[in-house]
Protein backbone atom coordinates (compact mmCIF):
# COMPACT_ATOMS: atom_id res chain seq x y z
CA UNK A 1 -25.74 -8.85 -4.74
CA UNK A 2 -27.52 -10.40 -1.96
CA UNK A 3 -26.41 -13.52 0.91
CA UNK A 4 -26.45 -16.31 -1.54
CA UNK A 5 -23.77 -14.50 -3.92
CA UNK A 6 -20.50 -16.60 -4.19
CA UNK A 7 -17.85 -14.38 -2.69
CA UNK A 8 -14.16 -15.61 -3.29
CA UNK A 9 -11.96 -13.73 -0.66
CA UNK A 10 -8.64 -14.11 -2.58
CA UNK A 11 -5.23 -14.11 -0.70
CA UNK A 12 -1.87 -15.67 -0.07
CA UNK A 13 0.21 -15.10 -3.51
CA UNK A 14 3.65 -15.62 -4.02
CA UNK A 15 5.10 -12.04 -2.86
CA UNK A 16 7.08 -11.79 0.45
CA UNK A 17 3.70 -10.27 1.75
CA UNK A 18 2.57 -13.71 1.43
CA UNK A 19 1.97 -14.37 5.34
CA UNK A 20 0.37 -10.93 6.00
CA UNK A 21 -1.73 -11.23 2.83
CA UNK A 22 -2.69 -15.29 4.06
CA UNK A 23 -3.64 -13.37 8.16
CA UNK A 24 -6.03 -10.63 6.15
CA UNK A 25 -7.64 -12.93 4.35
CA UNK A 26 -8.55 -15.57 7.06
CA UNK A 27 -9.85 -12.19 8.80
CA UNK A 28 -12.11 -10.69 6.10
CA UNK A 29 -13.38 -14.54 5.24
CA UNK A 30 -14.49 -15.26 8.83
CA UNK A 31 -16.19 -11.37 8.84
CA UNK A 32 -18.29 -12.55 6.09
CA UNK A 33 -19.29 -15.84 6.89
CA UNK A 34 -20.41 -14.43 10.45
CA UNK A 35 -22.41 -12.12 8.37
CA UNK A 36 -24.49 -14.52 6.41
CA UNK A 37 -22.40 -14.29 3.11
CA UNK A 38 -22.57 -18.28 3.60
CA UNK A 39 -21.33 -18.86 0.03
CA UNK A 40 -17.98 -17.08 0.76
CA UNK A 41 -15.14 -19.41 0.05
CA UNK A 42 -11.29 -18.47 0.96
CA UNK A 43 -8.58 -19.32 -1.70
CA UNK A 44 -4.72 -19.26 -1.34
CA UNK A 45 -3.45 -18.34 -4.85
CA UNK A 46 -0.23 -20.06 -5.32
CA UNK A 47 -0.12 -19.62 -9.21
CA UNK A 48 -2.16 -17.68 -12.18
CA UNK A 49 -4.07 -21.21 -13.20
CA UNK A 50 -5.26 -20.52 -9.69
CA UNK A 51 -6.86 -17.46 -10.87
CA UNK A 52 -8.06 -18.65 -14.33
CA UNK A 53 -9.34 -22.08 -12.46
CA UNK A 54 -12.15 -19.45 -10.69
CA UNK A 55 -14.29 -18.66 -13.78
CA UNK A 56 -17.66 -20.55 -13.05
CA UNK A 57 -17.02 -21.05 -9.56
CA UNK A 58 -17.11 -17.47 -7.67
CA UNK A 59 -19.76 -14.34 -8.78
CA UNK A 60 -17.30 -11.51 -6.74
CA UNK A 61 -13.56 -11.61 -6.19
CA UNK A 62 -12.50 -9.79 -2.78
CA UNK A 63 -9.04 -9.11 -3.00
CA UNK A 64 -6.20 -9.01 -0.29
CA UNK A 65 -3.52 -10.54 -1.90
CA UNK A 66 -0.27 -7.91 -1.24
CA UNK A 67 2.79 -6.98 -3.11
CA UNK A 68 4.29 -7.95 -6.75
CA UNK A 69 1.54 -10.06 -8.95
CA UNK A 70 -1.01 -9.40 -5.84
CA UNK A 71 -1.52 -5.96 -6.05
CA UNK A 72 0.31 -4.76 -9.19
CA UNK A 73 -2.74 -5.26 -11.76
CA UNK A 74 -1.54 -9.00 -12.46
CA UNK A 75 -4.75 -10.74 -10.52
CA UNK A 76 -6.77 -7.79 -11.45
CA UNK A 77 -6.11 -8.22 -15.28
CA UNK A 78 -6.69 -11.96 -15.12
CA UNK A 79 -10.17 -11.18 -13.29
CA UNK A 80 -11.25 -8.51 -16.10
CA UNK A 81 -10.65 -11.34 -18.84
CA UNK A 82 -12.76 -13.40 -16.86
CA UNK A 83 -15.19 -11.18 -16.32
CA UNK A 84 -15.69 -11.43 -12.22
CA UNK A 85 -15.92 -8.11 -10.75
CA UNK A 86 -13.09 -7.57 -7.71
CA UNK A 87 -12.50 -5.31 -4.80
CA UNK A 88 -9.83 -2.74 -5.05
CA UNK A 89 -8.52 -0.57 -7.81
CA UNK A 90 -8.10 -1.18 -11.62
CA UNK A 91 -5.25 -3.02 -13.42
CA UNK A 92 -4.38 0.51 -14.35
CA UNK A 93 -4.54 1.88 -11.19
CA UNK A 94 -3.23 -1.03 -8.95
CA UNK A 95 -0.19 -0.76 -11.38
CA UNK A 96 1.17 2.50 -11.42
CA UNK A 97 0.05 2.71 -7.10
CA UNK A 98 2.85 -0.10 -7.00
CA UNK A 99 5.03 1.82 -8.81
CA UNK A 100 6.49 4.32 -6.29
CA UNK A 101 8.24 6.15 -9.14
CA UNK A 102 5.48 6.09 -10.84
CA UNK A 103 3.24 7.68 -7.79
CA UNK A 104 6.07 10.27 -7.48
CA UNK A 105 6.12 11.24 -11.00
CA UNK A 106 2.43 11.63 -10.69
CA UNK A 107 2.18 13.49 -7.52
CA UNK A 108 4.57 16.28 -8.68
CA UNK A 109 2.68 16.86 -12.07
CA UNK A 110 -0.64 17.69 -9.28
CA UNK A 111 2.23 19.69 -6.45
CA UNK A 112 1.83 17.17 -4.24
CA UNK A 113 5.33 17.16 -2.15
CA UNK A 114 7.26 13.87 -2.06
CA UNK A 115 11.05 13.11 -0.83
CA UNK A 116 13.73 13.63 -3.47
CA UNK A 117 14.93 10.28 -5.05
CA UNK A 118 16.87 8.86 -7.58
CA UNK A 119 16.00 4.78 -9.33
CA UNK A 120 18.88 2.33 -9.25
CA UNK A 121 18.99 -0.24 -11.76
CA UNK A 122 21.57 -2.67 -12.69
CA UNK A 123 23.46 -0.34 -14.92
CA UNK A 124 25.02 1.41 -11.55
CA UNK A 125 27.00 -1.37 -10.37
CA UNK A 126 28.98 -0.84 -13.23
CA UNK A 127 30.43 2.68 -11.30
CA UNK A 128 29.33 2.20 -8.38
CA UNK A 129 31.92 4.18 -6.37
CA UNK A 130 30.93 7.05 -8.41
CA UNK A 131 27.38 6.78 -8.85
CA UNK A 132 26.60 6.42 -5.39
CA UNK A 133 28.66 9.29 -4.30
CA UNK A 134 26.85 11.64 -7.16
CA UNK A 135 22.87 10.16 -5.39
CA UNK A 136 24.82 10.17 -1.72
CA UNK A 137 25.47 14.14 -1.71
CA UNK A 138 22.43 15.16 -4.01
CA UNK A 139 20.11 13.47 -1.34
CA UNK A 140 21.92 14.27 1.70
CA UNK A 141 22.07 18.29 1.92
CA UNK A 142 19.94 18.78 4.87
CA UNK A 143 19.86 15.07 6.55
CA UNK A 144 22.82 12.39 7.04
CA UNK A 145 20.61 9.58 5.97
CA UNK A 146 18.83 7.97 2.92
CA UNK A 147 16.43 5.30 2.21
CA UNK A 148 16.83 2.56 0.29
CA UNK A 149 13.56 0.64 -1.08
CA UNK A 150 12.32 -1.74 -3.61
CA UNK A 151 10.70 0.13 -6.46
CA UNK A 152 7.78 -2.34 -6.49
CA UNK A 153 7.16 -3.96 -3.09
CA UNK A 154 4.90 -3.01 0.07
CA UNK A 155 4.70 -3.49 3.61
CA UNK A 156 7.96 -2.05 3.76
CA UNK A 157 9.70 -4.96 2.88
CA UNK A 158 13.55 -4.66 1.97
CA UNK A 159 13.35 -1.36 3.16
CA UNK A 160 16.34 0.22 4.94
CA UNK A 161 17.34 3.32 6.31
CA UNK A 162 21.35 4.37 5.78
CA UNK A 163 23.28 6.36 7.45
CA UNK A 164 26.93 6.23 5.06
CA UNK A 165 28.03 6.66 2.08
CA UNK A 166 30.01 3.29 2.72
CA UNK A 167 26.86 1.79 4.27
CA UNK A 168 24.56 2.70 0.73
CA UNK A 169 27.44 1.13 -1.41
CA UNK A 170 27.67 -1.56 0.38
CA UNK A 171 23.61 -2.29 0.45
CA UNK A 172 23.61 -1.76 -3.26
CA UNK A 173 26.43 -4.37 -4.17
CA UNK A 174 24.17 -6.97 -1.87
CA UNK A 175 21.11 -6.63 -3.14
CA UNK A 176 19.38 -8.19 -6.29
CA UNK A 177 18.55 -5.39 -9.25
CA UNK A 178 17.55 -8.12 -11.67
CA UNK A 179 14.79 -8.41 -9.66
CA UNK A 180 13.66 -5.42 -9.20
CA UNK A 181 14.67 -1.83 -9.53
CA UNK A 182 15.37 0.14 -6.19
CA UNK A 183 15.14 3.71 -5.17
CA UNK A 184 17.27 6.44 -3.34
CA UNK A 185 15.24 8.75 -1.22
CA UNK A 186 15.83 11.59 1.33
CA UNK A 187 15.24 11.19 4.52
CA UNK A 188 12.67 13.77 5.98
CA UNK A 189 12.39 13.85 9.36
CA UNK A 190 8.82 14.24 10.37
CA UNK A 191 5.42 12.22 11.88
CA UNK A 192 4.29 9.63 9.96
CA UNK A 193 0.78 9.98 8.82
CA UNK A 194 -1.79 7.68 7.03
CA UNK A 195 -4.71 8.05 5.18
CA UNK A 196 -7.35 5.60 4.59
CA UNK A 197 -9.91 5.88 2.03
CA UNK A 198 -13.14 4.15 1.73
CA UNK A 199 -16.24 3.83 -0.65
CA UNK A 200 -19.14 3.82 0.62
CA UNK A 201 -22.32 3.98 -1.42
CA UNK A 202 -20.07 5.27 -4.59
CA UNK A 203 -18.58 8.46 -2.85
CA UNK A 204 -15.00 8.15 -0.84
CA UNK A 205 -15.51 8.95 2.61
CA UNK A 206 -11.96 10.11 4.41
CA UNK A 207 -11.19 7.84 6.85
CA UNK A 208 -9.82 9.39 10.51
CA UNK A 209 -5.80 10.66 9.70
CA UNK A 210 -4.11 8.44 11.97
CA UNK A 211 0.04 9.10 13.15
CA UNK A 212 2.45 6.04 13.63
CA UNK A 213 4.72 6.09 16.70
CA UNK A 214 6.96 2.63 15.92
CA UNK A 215 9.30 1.35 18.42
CA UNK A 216 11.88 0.67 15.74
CA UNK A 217 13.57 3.21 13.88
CA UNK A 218 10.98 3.45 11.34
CA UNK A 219 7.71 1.85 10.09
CA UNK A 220 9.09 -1.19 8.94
CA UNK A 221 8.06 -4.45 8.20
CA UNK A 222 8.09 -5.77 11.93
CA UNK A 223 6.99 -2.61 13.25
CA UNK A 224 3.49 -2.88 11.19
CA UNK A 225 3.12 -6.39 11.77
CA UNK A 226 4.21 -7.49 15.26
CA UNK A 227 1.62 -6.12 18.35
CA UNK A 228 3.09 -3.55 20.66
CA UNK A 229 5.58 -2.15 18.35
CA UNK A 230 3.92 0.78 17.28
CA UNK A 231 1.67 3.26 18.80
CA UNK A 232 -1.23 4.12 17.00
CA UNK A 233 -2.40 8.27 17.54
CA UNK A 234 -5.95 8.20 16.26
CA UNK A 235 -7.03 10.85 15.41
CA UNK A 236 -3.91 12.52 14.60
CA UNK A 237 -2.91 15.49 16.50
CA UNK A 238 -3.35 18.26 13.62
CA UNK A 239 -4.58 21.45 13.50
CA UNK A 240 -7.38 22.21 10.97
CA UNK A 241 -5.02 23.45 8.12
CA UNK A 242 -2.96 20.61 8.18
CA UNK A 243 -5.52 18.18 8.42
CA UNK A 244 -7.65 19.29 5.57
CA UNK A 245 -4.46 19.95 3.45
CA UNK A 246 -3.59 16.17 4.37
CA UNK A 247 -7.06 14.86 3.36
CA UNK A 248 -7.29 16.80 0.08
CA UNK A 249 -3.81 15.62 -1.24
CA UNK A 250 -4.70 12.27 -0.29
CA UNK A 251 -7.66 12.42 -1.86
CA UNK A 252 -5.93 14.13 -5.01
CA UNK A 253 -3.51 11.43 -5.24
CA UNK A 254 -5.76 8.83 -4.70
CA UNK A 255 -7.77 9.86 -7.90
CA UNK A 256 -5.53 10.77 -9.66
CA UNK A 257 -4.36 7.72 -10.53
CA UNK A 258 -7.30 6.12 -10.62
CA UNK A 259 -7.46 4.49 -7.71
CA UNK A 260 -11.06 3.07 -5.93
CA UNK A 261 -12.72 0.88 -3.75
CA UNK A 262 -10.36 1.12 -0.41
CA UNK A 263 -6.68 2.01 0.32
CA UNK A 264 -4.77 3.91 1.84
CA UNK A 265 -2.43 6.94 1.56
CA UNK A 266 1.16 6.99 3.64
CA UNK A 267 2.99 11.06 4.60
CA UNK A 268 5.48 12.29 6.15
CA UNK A 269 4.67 15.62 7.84
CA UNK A 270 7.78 17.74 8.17
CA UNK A 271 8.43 20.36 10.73
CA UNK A 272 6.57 23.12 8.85
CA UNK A 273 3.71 20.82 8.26
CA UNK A 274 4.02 20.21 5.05
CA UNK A 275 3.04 16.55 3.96
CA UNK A 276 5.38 14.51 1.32
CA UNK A 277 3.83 11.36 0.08
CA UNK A 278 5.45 8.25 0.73
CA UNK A 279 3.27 5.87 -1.27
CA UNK A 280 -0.31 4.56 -2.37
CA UNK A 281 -1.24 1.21 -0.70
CA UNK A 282 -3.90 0.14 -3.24
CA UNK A 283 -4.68 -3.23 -1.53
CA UNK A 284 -3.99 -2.39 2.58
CA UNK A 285 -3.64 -5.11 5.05
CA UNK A 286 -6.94 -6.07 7.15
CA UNK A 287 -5.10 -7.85 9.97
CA UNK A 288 -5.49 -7.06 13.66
CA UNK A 289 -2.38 -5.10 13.43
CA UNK A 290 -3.64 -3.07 10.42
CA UNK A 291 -4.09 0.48 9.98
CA UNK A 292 -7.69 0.72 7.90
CA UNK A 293 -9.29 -1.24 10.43
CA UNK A 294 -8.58 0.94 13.43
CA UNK A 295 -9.08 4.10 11.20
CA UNK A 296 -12.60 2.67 10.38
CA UNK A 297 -13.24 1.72 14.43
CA UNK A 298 -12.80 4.96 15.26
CA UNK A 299 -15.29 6.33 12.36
CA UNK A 300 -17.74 3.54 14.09
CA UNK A 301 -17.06 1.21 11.51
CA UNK A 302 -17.24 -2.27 13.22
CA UNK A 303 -14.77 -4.93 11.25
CA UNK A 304 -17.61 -7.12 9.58
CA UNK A 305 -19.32 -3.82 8.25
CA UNK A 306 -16.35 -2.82 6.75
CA UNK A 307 -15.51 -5.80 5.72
CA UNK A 308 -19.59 -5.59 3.58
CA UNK A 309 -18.34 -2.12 2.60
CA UNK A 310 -15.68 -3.14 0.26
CA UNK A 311 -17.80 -6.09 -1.14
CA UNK A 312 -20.04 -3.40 -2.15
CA UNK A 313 -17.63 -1.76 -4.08
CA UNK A 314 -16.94 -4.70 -6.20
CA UNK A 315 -17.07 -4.30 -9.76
CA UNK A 316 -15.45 -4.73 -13.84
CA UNK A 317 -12.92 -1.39 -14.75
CA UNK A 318 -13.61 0.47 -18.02
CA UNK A 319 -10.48 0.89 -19.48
């Protein structure tokens, strides 16, 4: 790879991440150009011919597009076939990271801790009196709340935090599970923790653990994306157990599914210390706002050269 290489920086989508995905892209486009990639051309992707219409015109494919067909292994299969290497993790990889049940399943089988849940599908509205009372008091033995979010989305989106048993039936008769399947959780009260990951040279370096202190109830869409509404802790105030057992079940998660390139690697740290994984972000945001960014800053990882570190780590997935 050298200066002259054409470098697509691939963003937008049709996901309700759209915006955020759109604001990291403009970002990482204007890092490279001010670094002398000079061939580096930014592309909204509105549709897969958008994708397909790329073969012949871009050598490497740096990906931010977020959420369902951005992240999912949808763009990443499409860039295989067309044989243009890509930032970010595998069509494998990228798809069962944006499966939270999926991650779940996965982090049990390698006793990494995660919140009790339960998937809704359509099939519970048919009882849903009963149903929800069964999930309600199975999640609810130590804390009077629950989660509610999409099986398949990011950033938080359609994400809520309930606090009845009338509230939870209620939320499940309004929302949409022909669209997508949704999931139950237990609340755990606790900090929330991140974990960003980053290739560098072909090894993953562990970013700086950093804790989120939002201003709304919980991390949620506005609360990652608007300035001000969340304090950032970096580093996180751990001591040395927790922190290395942190890192390594990041890191074991991470690989375990097969994820590379960048991400990053959400926790909730309970009042033991012990960490339950929340998710695997396999394509995180590289606004202002953003968590890798500042995790990197604080390594003394300036924007632009992080921005060259993850073109680096471009390439085609054996699968």
């Amino acid at each position: 790879m050298t200066k002259e290489t054409k470098v697509g920086v691939i963003c937008g989508g049709i996901s309700s991440e759209r915006e955020i995905s759109l604001r990291s892209g403009l970002n990482s486009f204007n890092a490279l150009k001010k670094i002398g990639y000079k061939n580096t051309a930014l592309i909204d992707i509105k549709s897969p011919d958008d994708i397909f219409n790329l073969k012949n015109k871009i050598e490497i494919a740096f990906l931010l597009t977020h959420g369902k067909y951005g992240e999912d292994g949808a763009i990443q299969g499409i860039l295989e076939w067309l044989k243009i290497p890509y930032t970010g993790s595998s069509v494998l990889a990228s798809a069962i990271s944006m499966d939270k049940w999926l991650t779940k399943l996965i982090a049990r089988s390698n006793n990494i801790s995660t919140p009790k849940g339960q998937v809704i599908n359509k099939s519970h509205k048919q009882n849903i009196s009963l149903e929800m009372e069964s999930i309600w008091h199975d999640l609810t033995k130590k804390e009077q709340a629950v989660f509610l979010k999409p099986r398949d989305d990011g950033s938080s989106v359609n994400t809520f935090k309930i606090k009845t048993l009338e509230e939870l039936k209620n939320k499940i008769n309004s929302i949409d599970l022909n669209a997508s399947d949704y999931i139950v959780e237990e609340f755990i009260p606790g900090r929330e923790l991140t974990v960003s990951l980053l290739e560098v040279k072909n090894q993953l370096k562990v970013l700086p653990v950093l804790e989120l202190k939002p201003k709304n109830e919980f991390y949620d869409f506005e609360a990652k994306y608007t300035k001000g509404l969340t304090e950032f802790i970096l580093p996180a105030k751990l001591d040395t157990q927790a922190l290395k057992e942190l890192e390594d079940k990041a890191l074991g998660i991470f690989t375990s599914v097969g994820c590379s390139s960048f991400g990053r690697v959400d926790f909730i740290l309970d009042q033991n210390n012990i960490p339950y994984l929340l998710e695997i972000n396999s394509l995180p945001g590289m606004t202002d706002t953003s968590d890798l960014p500042a995790q990197a800053n604080h390594a003394g990882i300036k924007y632009d050269e992080l921005v060259e570190i993850i073109l680096f780590s471009a390439r085609l997935h054996k699968h």
